[in-house]
C-alpha atoms as a PDB file:
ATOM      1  CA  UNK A   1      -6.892   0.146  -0.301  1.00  0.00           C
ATOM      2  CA  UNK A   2      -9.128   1.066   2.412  1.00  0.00           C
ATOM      3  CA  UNK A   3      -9.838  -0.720   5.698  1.00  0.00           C
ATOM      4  CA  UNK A   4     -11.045  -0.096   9.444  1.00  0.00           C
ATOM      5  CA  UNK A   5      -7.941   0.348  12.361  1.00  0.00           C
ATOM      6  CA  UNK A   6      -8.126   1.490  15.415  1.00  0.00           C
ATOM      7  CA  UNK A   7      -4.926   2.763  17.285  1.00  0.00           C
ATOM      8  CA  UNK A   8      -4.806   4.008  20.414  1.00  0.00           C
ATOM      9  CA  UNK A   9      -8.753   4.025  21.025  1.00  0.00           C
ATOM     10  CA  UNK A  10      -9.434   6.073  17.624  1.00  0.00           C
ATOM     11  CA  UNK A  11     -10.950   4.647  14.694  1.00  0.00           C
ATOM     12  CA  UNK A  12      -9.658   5.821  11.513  1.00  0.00           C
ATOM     13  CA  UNK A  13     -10.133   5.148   7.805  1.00  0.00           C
ATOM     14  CA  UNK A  14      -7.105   4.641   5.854  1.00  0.00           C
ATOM     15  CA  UNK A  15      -6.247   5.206   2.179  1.00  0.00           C
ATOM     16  CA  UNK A  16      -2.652   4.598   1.088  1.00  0.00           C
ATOM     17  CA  UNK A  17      -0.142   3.815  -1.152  1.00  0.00           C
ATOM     18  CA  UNK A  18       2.319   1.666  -0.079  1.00  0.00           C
ATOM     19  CA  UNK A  19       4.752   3.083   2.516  1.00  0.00           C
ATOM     20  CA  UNK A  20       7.668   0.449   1.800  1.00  0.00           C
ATOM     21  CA  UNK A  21       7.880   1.370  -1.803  1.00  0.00           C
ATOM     22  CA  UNK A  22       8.131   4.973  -1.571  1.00  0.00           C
ATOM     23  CA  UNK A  23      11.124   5.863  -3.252  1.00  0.00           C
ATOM     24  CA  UNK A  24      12.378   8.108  -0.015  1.00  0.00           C
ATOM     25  CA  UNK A  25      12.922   4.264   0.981  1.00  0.00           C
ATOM     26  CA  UNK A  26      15.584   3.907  -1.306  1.00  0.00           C
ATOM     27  CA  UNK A  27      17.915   5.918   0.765  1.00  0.00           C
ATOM     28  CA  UNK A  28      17.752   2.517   3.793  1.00  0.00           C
ATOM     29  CA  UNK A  29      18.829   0.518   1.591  1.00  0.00           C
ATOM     30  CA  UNK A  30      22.242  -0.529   0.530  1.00  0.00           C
ATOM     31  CA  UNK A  31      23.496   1.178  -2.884  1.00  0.00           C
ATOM     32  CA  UNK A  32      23.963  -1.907  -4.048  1.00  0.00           C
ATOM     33  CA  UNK A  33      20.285  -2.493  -3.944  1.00  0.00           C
ATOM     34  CA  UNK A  34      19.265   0.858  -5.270  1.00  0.00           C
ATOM     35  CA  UNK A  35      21.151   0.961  -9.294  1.00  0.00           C
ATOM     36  CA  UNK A  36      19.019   3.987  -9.564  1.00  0.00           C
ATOM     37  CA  UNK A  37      20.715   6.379  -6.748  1.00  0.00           C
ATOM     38  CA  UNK A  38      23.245   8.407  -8.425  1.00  0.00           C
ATOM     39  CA  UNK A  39      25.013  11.602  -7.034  1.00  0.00           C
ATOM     40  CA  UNK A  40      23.688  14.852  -8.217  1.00  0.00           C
ATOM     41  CA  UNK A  41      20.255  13.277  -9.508  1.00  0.00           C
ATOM     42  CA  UNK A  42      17.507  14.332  -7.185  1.00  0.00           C
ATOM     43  CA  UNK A  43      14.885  11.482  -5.330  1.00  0.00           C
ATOM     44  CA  UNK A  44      11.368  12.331  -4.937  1.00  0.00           C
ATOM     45  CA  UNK A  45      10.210  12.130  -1.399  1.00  0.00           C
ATOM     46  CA  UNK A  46       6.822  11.785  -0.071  1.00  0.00           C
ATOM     47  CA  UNK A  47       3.633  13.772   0.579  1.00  0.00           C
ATOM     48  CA  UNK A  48       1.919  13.220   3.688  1.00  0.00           C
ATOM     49  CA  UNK A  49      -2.060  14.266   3.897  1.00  0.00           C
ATOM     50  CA  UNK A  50      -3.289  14.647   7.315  1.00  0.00           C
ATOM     51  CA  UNK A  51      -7.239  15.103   8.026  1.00  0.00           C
ATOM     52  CA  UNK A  52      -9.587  14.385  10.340  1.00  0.00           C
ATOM     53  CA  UNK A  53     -12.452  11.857   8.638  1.00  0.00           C
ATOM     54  CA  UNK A  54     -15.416  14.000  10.526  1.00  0.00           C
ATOM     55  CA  UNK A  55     -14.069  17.128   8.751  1.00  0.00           C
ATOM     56  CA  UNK A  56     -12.898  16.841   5.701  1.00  0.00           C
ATOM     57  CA  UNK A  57     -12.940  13.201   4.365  1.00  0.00           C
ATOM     58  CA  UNK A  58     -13.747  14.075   1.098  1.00  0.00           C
ATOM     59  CA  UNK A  59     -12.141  16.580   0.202  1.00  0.00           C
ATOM     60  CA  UNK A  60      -8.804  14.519   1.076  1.00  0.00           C
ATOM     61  CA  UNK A  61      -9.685  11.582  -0.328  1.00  0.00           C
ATOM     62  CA  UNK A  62     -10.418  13.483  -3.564  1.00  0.00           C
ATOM     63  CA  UNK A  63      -6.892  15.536  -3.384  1.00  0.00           C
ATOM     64  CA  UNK A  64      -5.395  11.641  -2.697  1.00  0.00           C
ATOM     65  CA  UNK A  65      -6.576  10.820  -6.296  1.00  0.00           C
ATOM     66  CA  UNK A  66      -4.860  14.109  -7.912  1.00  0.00           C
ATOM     67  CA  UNK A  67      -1.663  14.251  -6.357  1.00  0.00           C
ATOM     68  CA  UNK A  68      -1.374  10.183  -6.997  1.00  0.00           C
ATOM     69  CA  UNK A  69      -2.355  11.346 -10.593  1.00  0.00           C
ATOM     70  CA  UNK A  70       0.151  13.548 -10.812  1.00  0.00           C
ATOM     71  CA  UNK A  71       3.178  12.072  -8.752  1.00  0.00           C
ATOM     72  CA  UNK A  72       2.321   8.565  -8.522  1.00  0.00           C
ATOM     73  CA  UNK A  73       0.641   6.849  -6.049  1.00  0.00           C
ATOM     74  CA  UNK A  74       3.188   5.288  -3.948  1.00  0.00           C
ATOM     75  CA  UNK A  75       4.059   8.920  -3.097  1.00  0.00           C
ATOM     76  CA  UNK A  76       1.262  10.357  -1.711  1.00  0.00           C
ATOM     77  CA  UNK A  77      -0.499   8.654   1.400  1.00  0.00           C
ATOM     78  CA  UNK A  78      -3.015   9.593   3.993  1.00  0.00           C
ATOM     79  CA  UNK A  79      -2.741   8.022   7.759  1.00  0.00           C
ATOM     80  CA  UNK A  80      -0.107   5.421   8.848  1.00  0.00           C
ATOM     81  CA  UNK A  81      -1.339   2.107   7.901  1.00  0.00           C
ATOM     82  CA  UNK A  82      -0.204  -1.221   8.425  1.00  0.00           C
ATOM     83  CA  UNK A  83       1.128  -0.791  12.270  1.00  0.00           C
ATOM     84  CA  UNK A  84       1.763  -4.294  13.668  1.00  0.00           C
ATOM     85  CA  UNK A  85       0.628  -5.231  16.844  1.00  0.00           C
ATOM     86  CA  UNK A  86       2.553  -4.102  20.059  1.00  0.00           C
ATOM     87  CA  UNK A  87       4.536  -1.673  18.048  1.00  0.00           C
ATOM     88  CA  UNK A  88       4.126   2.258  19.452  1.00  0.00           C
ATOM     89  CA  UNK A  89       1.993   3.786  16.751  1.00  0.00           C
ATOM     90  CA  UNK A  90       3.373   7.271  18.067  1.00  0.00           C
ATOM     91  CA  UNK A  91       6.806   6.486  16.855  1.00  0.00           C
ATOM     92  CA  UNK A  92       5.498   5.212  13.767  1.00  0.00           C
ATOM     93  CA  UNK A  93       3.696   8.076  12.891  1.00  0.00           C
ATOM     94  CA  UNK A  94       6.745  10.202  13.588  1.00  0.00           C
ATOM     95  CA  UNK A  95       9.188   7.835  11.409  1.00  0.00           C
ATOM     96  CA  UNK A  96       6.369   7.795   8.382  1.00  0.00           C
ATOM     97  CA  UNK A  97       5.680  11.653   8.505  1.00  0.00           C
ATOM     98  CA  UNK A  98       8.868  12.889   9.176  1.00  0.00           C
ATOM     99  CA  UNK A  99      10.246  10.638   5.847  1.00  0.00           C
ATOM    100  CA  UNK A 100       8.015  13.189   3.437  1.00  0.00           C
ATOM    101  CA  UNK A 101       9.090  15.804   2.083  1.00  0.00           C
ATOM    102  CA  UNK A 102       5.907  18.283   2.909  1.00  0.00           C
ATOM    103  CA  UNK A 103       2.847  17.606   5.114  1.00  0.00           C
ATOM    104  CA  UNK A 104      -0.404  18.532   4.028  1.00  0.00           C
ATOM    105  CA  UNK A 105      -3.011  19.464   6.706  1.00  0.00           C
ATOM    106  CA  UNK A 106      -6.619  19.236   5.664  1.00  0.00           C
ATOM    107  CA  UNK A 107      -8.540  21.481   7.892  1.00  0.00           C
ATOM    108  CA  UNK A 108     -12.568  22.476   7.369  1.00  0.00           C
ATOM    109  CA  UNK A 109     -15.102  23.705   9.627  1.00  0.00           C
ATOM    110  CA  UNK A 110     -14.811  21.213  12.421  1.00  0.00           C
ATOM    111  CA  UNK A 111     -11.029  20.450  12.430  1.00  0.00           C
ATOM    112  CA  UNK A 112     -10.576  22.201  15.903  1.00  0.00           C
ATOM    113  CA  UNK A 113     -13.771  21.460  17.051  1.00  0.00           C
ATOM    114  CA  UNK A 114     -14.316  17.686  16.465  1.00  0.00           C
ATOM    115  CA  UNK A 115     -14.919  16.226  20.076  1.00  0.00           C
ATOM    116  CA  UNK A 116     -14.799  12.419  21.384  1.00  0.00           C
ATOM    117  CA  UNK A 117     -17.126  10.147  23.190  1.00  0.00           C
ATOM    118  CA  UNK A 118     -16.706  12.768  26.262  1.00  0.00           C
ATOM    119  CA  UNK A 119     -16.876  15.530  24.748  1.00  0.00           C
ATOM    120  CA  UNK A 120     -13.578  16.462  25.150  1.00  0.00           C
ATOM    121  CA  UNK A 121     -11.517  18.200  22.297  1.00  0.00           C
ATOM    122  CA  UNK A 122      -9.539  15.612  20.268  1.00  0.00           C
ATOM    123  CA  UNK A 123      -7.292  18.234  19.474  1.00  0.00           C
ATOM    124  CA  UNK A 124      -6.458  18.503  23.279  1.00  0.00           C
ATOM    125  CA  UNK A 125      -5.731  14.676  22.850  1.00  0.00           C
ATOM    126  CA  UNK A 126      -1.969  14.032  23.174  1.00  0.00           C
ATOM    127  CA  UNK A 127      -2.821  10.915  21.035  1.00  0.00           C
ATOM    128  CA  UNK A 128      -5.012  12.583  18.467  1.00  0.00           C
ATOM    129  CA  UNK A 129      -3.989  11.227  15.073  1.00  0.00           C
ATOM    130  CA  UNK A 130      -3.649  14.661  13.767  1.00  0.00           C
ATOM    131  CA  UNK A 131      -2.278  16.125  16.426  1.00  0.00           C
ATOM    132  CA  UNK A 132       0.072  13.532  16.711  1.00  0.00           C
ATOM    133  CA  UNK A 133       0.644  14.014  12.423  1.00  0.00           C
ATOM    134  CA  UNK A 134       1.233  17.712  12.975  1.00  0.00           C
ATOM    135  CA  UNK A 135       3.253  17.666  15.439  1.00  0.00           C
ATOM    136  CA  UNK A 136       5.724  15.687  14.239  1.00  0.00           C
ATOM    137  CA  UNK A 137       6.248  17.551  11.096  1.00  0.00           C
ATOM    138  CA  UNK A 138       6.205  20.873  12.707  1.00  0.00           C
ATOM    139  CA  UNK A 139       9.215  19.018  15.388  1.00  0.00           C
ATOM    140  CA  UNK A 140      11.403  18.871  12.508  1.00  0.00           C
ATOM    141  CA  UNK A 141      10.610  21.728  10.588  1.00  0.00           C
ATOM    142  CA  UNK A 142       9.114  19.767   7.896  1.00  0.00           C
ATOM    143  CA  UNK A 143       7.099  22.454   5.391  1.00  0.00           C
ATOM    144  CA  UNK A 144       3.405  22.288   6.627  1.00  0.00           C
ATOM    145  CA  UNK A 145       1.010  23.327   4.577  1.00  0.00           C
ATOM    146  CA  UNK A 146      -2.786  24.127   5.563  1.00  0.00           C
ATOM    147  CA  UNK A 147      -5.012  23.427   2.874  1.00  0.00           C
ATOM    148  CA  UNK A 148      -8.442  25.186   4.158  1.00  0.00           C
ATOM    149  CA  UNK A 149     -11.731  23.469   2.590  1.00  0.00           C
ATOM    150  CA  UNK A 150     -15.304  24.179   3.234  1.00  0.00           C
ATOM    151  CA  UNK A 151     -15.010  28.120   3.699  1.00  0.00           C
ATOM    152  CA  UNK A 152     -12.460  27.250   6.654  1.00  0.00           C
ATOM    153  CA  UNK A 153     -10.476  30.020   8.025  1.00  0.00           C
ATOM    154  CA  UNK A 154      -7.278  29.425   9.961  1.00  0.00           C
ATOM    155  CA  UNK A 155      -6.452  28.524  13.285  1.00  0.00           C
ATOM    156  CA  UNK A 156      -5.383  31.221  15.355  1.00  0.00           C
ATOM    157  CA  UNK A 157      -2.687  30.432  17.794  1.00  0.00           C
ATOM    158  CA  UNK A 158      -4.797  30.686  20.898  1.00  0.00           C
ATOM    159  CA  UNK A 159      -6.970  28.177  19.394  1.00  0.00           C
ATOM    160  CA  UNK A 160      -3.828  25.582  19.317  1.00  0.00           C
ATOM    161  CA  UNK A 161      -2.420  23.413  21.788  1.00  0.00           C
ATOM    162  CA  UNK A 162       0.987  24.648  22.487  1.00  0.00           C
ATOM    163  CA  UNK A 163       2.352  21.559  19.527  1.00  0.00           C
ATOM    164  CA  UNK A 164       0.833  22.834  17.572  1.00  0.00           C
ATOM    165  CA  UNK A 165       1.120  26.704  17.932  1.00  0.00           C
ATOM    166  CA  UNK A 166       3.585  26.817  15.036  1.00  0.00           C
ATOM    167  CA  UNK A 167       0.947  25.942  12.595  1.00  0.00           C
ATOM    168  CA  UNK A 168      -0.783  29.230  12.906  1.00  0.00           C
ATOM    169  CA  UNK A 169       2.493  30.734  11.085  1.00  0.00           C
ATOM    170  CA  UNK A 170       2.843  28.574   7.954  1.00  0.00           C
ATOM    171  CA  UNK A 171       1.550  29.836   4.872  1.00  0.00           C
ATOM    172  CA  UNK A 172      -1.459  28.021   3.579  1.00  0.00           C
ATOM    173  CA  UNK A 173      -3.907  27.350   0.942  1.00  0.00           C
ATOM    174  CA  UNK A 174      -7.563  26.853  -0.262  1.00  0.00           C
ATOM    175  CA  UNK A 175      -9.579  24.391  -2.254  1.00  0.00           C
ATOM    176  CA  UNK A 176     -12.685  25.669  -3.385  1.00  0.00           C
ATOM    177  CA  UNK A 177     -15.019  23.671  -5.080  1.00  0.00           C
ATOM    178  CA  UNK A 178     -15.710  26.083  -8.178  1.00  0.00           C
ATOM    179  CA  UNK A 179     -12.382  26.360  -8.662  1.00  0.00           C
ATOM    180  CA  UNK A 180     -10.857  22.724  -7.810  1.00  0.00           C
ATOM    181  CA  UNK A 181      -8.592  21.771 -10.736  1.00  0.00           C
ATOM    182  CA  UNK A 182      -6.860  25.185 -10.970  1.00  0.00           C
ATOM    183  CA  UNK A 183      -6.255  25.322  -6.882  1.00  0.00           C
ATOM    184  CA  UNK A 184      -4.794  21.733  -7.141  1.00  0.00           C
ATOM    185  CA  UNK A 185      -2.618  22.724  -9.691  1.00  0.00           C
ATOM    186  CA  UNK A 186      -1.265  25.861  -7.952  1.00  0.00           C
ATOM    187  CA  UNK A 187      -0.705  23.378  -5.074  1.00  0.00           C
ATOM    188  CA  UNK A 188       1.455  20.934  -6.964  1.00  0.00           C
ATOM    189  CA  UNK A 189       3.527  24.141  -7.864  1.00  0.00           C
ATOM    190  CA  UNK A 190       3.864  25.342  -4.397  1.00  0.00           C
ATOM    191  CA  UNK A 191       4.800  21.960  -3.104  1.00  0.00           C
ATOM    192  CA  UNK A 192       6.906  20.344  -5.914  1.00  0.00           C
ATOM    193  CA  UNK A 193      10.654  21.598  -4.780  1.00  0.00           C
ATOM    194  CA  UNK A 194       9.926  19.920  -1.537  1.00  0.00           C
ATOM    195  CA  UNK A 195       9.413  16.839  -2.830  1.00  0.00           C
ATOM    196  CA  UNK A 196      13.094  17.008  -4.530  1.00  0.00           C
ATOM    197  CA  UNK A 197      16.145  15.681  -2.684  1.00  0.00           C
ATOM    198  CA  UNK A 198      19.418  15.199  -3.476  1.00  0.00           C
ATOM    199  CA  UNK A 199      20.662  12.005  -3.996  1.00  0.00           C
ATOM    200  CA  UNK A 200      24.098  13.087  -2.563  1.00  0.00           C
ATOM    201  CA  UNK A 201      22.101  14.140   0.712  1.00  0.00           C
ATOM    202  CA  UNK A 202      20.134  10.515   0.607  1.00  0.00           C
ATOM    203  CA  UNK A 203      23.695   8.805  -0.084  1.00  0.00           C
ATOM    204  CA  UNK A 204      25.304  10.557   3.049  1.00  0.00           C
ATOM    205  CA  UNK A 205      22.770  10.225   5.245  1.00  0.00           C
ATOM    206  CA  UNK A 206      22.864   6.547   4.176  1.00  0.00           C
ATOM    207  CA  UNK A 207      26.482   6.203   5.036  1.00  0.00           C
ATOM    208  CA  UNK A 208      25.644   7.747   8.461  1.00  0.00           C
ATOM    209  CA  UNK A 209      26.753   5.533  11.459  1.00  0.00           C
ATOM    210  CA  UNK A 210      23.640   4.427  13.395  1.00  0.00           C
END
């Protein structure tokens, strides 16, 4: 589903499954409501894909499709949709990104570079979406994975705001257009044991006392 938000002053396109039906879910619910959860049988957690629309739109929207393919689409999503009026979309974003199991930045020619109406550097933007995304991820020592499109090289860490430093040391990837299917499929690999938790870690954090 796609439609038009605007958080914050930013515009942003979204494309997503579901977020209450990903199965990392499970794990706030009571056991009773969850016949599935048993100990020692692992739950698939989420991927989140982060990207800025003026950089790199297709290219995400077309890695969307193949990871939905390939791990169903309730567990892939792009963006934070569905934010309800006069809720703080920064904690939002940090609940939704930091329930995945791996975040995967999107980053072409113009992801440091994309300015706004001022000509300032969103990136510089303490509410940038993606900074915001990033961030949150690299708080908690989520994996992070760069995915470079469009001949993009990475960010250095003098390019960074200091959030974001971090980023300039996590291994990455590419997607090239000649070679699309084969890089996707490398991905997957590289990103699949994130995406595995423990159901006896899901049960005790469960049984955690608020």
């Amino acid at each position: 589903i796609r439609s038009e938000s605007t958080f914050g002053g930013q515009e942003r396109e979204y494309s997503t499954g579901n977020l209450e039906h990903l199965p990392i879910a499970a794990v706030d619910r009571p056991a009773s409501d969850t016949p599935s959860l048993k100990l020692g049988v692992p739950i698939m957690r989420g991927i989140f894909i982060s990207y800025r629309r003026e950089d790199a739109e297709g290219q995400a929207g077309r890695l969307f499709d193949d990871l939905s393919a390939h791990f169903g689409r309730d567990a892939v999503f792009m963006d934070v949709a569905g934010i309800k009026k006069g809720l703080d979309f920064r904690r939002i974003i940090d609940e939704h990104v930091t329930s995945c199991g791996v975040l995967l930045v999107i980053i072409g020619k113009r992801w440091l570079s994309v300015t706004d109406n001022e000509g300032k550097r969103r990136l510089d933007d303490a509410n940038d979406f993606v900074r915001l995304e990033t961030a949150a991820a690299l708080s908690r020592d989520i994996p992070v994975v760069p995915v470079l499109v469009h001949d993009a090289v990475m960010p250095t860490e003098q390019e960074l705001p200091d959030v974001l430093k971090e980023l300039a040391f996590r291994n990455g990837t590419e997607l090239t257009h000649a070679r699309w299917d084969s890089d996707v499929k490398l991905l997957i690999e590289d990103i699949r044991p994130y995406l595995e938790k423990p159901a006896t870690a899901a049960l005790a954090s469960q049984s955690t006392p608020e």
